[in-house]
N, C-alpha and C. Protein backbone atom coordinates (compact mmCIF):
# COMPACT_ATOMS: atom_id res chain seq x y z
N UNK A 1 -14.50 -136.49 -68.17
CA UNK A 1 -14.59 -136.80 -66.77
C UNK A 1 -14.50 -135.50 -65.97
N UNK A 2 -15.51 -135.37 -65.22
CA UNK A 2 -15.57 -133.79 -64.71
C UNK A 2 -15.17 -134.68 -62.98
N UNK A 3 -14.24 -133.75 -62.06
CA UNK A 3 -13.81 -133.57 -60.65
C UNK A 3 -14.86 -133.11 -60.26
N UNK A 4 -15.40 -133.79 -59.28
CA UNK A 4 -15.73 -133.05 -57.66
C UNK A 4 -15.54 -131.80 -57.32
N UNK A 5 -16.08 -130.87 -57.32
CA UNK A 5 -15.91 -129.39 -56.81
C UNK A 5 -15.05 -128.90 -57.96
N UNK A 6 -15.23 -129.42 -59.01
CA UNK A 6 -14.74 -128.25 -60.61
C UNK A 6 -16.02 -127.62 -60.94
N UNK A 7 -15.28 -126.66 -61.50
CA UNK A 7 -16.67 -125.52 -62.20
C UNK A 7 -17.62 -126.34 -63.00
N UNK A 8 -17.48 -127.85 -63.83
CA UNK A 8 -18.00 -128.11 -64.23
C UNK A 8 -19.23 -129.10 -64.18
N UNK A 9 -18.98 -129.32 -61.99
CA UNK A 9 -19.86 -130.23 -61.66
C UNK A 9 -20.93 -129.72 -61.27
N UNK A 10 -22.20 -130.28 -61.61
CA UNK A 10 -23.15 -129.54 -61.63
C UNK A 10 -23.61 -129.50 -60.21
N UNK A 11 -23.19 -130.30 -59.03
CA UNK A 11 -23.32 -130.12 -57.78
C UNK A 11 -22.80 -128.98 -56.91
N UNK A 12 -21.76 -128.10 -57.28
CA UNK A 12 -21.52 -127.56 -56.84
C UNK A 12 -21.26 -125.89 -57.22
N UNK A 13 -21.86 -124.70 -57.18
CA UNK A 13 -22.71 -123.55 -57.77
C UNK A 13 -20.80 -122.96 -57.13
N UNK A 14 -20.39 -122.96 -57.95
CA UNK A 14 -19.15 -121.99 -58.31
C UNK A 14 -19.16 -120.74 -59.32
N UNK A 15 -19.02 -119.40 -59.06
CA UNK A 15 -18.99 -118.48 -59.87
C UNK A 15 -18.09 -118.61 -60.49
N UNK A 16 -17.27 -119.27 -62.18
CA UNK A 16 -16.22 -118.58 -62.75
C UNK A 16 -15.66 -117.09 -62.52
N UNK A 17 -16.55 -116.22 -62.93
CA UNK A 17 -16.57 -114.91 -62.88
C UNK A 17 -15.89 -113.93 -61.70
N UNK A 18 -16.01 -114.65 -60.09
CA UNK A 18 -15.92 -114.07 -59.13
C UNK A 18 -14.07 -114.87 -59.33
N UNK A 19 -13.16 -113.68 -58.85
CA UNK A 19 -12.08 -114.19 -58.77
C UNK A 19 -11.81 -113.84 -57.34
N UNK A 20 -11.39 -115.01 -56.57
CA UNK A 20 -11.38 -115.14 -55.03
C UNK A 20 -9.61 -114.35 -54.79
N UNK A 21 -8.90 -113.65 -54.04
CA UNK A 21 -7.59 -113.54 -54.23
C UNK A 21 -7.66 -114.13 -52.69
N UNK A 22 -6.81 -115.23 -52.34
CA UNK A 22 -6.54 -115.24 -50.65
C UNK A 22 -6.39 -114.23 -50.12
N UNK A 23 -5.07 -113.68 -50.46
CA UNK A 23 -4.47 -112.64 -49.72
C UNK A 23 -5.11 -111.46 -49.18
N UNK A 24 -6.45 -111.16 -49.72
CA UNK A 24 -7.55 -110.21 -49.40
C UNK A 24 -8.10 -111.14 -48.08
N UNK A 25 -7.57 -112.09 -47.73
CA UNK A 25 -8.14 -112.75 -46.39
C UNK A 25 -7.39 -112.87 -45.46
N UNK A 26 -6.00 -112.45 -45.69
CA UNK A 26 -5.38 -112.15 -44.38
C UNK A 26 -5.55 -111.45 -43.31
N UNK A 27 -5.36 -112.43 -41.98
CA UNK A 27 -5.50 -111.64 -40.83
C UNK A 27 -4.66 -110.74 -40.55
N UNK A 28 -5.09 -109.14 -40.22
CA UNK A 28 -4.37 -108.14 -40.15
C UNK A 28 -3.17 -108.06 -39.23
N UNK A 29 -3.44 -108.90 -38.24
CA UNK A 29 -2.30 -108.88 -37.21
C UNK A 29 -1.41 -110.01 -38.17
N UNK A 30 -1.41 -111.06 -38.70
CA UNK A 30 -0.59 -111.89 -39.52
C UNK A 30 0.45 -111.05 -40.19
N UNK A 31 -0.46 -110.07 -40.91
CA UNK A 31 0.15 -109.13 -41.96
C UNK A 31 1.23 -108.07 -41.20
N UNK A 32 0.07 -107.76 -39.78
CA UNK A 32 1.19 -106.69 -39.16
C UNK A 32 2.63 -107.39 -38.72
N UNK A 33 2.56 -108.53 -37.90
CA UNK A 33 3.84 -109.56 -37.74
C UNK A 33 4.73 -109.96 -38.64
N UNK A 34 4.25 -110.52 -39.65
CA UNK A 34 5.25 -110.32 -40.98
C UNK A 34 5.61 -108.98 -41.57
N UNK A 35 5.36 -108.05 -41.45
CA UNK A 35 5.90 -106.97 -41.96
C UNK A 35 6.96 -106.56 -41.12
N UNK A 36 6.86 -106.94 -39.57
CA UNK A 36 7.99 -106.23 -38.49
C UNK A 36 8.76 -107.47 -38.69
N UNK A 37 8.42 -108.59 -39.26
CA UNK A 37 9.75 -109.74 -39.48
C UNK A 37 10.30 -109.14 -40.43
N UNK A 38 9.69 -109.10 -41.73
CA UNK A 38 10.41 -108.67 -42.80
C UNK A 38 11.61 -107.14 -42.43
N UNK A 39 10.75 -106.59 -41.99
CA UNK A 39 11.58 -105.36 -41.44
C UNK A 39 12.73 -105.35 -40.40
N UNK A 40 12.41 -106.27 -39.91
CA UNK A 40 13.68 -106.36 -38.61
C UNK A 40 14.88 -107.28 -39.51
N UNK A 41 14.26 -107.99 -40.53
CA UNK A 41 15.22 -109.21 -41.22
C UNK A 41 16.59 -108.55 -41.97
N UNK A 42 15.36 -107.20 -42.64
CA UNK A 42 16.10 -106.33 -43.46
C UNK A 42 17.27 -105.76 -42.91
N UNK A 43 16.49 -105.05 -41.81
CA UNK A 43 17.78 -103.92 -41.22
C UNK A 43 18.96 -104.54 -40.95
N UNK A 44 18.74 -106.08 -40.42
CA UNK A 44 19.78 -106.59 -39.47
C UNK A 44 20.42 -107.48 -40.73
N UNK A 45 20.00 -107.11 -42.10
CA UNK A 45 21.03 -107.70 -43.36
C UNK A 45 20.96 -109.10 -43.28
N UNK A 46 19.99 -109.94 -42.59
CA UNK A 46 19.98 -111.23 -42.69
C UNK A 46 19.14 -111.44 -43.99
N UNK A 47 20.12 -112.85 -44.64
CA UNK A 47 19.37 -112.95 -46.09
C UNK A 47 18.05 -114.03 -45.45
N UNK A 48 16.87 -114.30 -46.28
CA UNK A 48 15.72 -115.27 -45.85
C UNK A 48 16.47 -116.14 -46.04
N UNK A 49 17.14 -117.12 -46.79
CA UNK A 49 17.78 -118.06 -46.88
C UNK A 49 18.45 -118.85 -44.86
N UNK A 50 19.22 -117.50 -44.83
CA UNK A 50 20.20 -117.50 -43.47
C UNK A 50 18.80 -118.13 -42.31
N UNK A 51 18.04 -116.59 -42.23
CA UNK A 51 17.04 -116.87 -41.12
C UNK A 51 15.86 -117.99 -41.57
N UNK A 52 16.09 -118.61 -42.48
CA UNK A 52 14.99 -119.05 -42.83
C UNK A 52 15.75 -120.88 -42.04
N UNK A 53 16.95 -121.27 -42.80
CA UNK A 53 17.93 -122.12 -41.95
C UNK A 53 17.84 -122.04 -40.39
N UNK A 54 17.69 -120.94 -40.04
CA UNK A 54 18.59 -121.19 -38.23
C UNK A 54 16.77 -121.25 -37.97
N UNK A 55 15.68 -120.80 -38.30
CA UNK A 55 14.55 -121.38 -37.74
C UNK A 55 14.05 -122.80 -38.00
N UNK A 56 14.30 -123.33 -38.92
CA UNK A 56 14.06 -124.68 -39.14
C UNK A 56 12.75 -124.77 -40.34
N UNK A 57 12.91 -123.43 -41.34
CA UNK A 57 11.88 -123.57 -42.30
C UNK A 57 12.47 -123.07 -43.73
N UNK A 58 11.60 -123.66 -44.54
CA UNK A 58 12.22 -123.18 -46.25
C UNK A 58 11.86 -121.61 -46.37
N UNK A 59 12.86 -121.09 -47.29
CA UNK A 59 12.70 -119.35 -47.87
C UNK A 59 11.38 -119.56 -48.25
N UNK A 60 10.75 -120.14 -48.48
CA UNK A 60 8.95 -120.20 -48.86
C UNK A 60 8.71 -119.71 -48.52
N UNK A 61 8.31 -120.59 -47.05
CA UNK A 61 7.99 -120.20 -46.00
C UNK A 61 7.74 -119.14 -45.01
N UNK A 62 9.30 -118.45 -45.21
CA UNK A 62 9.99 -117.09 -44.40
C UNK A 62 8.87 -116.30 -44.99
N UNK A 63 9.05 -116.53 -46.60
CA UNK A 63 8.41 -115.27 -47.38
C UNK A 63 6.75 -115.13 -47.08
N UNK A 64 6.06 -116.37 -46.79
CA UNK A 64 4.72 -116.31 -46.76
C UNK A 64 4.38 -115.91 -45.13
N UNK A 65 5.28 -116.04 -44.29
CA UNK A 65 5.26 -115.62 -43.05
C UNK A 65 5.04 -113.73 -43.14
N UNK A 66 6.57 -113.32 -43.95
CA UNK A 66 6.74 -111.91 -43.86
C UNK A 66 5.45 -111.48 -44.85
N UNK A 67 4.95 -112.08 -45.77
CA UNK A 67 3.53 -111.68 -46.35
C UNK A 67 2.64 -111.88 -45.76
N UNK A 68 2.66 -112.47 -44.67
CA UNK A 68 1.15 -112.65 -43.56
C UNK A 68 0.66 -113.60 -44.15
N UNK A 69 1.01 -114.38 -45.07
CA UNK A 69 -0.03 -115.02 -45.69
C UNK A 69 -0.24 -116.65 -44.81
N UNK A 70 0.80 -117.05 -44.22
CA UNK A 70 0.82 -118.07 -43.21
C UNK A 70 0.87 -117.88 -41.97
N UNK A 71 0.24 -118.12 -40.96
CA UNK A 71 0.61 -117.85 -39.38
C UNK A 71 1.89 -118.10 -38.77
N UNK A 72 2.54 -117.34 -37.99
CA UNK A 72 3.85 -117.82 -37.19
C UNK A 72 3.28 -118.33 -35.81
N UNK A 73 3.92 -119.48 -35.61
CA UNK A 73 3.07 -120.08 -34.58
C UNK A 73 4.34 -119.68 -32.96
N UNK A 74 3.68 -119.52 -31.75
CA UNK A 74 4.43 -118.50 -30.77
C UNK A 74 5.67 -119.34 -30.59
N UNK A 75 5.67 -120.60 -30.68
CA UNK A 75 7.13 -120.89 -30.39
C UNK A 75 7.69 -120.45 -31.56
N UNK A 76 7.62 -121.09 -33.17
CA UNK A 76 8.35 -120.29 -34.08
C UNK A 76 8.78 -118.51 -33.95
N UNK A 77 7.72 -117.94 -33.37
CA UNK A 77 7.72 -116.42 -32.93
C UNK A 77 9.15 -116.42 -32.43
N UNK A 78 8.76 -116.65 -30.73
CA UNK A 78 9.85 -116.85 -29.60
C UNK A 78 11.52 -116.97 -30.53
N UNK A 79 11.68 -118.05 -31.27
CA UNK A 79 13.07 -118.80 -31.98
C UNK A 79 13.29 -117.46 -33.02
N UNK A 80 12.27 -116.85 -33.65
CA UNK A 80 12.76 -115.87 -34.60
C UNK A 80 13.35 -114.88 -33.75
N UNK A 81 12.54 -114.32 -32.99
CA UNK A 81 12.89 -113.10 -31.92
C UNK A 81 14.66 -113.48 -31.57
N UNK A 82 14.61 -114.61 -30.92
CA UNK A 82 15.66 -115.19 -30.41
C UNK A 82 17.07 -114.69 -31.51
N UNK A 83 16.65 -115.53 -32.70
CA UNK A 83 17.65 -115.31 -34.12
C UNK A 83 17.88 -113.66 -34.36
N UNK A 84 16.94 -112.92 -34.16
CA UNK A 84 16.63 -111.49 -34.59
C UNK A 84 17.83 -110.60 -33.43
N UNK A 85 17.36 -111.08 -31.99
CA UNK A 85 17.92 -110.24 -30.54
C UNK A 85 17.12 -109.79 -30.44
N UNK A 86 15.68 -110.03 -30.63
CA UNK A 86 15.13 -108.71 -29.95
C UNK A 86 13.67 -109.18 -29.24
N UNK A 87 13.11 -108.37 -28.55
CA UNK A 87 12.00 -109.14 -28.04
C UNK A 87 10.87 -109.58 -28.49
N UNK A 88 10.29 -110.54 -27.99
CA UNK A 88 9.31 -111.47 -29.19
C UNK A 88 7.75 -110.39 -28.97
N UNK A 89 8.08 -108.86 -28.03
CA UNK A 89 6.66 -108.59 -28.24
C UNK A 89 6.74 -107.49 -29.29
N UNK A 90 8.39 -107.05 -30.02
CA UNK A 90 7.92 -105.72 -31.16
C UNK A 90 7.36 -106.55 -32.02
N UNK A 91 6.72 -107.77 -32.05
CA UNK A 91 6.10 -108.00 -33.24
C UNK A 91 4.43 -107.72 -33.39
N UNK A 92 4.19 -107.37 -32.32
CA UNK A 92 2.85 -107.12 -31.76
C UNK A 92 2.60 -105.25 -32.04
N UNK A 93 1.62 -105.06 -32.62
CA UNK A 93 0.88 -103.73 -32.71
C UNK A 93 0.98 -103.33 -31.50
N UNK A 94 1.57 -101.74 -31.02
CA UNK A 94 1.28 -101.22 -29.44
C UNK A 94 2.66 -102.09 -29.29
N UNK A 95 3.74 -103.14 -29.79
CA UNK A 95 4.87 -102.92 -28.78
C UNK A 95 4.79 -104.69 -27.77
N UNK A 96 3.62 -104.94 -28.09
CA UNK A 96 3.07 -106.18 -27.50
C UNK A 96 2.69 -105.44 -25.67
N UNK A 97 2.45 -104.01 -25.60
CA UNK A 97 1.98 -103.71 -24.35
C UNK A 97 0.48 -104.03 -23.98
N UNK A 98 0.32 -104.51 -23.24
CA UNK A 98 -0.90 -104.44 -22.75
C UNK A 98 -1.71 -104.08 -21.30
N UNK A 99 -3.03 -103.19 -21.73
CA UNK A 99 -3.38 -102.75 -20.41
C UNK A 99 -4.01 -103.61 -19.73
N UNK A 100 -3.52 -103.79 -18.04
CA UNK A 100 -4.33 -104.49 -17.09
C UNK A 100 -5.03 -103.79 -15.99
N UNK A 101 -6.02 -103.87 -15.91
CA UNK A 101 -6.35 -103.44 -14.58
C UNK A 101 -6.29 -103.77 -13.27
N UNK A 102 -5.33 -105.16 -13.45
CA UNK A 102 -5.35 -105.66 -11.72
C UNK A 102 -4.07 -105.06 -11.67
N UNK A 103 -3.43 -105.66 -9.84
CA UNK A 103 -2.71 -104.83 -9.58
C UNK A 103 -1.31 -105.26 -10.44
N UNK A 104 0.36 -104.78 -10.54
CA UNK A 104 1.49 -105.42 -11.48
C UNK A 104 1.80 -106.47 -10.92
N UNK A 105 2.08 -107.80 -11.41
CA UNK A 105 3.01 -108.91 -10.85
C UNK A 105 4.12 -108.21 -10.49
N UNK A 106 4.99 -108.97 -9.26
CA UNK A 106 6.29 -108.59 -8.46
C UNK A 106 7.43 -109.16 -9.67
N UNK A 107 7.21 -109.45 -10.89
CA UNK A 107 7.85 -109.88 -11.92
C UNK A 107 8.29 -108.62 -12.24
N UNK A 108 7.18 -107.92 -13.12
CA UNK A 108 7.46 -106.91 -13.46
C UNK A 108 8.04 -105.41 -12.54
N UNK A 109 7.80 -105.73 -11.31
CA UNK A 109 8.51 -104.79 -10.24
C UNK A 109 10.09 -105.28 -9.81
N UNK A 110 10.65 -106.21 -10.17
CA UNK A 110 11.42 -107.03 -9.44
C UNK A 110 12.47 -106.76 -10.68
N UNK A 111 14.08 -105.84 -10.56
CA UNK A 111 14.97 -105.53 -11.07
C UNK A 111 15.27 -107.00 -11.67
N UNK A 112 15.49 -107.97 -11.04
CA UNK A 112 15.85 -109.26 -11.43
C UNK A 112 15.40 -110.03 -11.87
N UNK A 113 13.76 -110.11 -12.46
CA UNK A 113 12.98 -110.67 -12.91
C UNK A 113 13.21 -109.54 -14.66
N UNK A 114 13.52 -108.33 -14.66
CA UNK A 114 13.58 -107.60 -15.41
C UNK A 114 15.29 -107.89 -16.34
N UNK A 115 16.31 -107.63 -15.44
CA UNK A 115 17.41 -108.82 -16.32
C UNK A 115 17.64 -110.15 -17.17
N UNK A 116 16.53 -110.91 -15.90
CA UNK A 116 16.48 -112.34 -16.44
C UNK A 116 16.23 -112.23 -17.50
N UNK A 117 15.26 -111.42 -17.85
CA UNK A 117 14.19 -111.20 -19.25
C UNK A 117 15.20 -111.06 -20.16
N UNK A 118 16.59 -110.76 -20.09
CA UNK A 118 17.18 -110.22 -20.96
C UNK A 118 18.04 -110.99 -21.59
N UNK A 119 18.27 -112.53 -21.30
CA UNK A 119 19.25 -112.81 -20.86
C UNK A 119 18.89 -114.02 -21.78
N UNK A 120 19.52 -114.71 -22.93
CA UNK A 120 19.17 -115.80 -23.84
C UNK A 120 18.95 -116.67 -23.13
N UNK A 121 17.66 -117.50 -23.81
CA UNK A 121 17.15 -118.76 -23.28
C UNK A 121 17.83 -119.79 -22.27
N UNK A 122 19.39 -120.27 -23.05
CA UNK A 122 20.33 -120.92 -22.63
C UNK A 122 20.50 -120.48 -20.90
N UNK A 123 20.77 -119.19 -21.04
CA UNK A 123 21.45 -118.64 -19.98
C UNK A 123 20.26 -118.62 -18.95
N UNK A 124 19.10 -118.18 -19.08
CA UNK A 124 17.99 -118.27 -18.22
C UNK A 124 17.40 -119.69 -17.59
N UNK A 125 17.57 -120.66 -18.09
CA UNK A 125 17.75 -122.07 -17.76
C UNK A 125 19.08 -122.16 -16.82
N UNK A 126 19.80 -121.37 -17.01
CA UNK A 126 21.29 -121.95 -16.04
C UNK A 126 20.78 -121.26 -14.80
N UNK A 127 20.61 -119.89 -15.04
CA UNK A 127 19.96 -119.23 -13.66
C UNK A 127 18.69 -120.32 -12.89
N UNK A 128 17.96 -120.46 -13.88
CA UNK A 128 16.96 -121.39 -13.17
C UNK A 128 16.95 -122.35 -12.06
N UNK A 129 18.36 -123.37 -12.97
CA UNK A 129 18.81 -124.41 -12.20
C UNK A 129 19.37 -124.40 -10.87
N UNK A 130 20.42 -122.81 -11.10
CA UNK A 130 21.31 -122.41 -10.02
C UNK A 130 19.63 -122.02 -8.74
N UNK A 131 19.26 -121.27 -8.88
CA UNK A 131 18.23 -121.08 -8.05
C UNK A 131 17.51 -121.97 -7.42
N UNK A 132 16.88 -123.03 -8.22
CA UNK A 132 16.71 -123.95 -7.39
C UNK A 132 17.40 -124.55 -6.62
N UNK A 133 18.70 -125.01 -7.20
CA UNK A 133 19.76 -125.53 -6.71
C UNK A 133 19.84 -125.32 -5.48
N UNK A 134 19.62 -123.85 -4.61
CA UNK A 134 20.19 -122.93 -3.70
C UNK A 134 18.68 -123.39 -2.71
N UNK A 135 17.55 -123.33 -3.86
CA UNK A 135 16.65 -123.46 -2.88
C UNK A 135 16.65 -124.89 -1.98
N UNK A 136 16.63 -125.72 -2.93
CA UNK A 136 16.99 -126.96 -2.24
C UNK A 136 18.26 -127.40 -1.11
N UNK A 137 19.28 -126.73 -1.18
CA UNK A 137 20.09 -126.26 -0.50
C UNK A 137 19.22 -125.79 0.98
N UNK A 138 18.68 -124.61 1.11
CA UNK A 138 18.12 -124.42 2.11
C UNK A 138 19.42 -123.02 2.70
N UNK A 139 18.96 -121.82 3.07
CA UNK A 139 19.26 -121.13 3.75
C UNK A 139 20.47 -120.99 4.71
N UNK A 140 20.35 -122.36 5.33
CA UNK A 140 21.63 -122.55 6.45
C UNK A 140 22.45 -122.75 5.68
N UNK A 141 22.95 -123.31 4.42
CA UNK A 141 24.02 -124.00 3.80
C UNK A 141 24.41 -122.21 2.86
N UNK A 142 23.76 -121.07 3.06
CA UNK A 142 24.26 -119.98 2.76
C UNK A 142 25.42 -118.76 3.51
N UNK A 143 25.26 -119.65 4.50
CA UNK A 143 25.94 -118.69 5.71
C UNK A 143 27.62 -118.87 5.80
């Protein structure tokens, strides 16, 4: 009994000979991202086991991530960074900088838009709330 898409069905022209390796098909930025995981994992002495737990995936996983061989998808990104301390753009070639030619958002000019940035998820949600809070409040109720 010959399978569907085995070397031995005559429908389908498979080279034995040619040996396919995936990993010669990784996307280079995959590869570059897992290597600054693996590297940041190292320094900071976290075992894959540990970080592999507090993200919500098996040591497989971790490992086929830090081999590029699976995509990290940006929220998983974001939660590693998070686990790591550090920002979710050293995982990016260049630093995650990028050039724009329009003019800077008042984000990036704005001392306090530049803290917030700094400041764990948790805590940036509390600011959030408080801010609105104030906005809804209204001005007169500041005095």
């Amino acid at each position: 009994m010959s399978l569907a898409g085995s070397p031995s069905d005559p429908a389908v022209d498979v080279d034995p000979a040619v040996d396919v390796d995936p990993v010669d098909e990784r996307d280079p930025t995959d590869v570059h991202v897992g290597a600054v995981l693996s590297r940041l994992r190292s320094q900071r002495g976290v075992q894959a086991k540990t970080l592999a737990a507090q993200i919500g995936v098996t040591s497989r996983q971790l490992f086929k991530y830090e081999l590029g061989m699976n995509r990290i998808s940006a929220s998983r990104l974001w939660v590693i960074a998070h686990h790591l301390r550090v920002p979710v753009q050293i995982f990016f070639p260049g630093g995650g900088r990028i050039e724009v030619a329009s003019a800077p958002s008042p984000a990036v000019e704005d001392p306090g838009f530049a803290l917030a940035a700094r400041l764990n998820p948790q805590d940036q949600r509390l600011v959030l709330a408080l801010i609105r809070r104030l906005i809804r409040l209204g001005p007169s109720s500041l005095d």
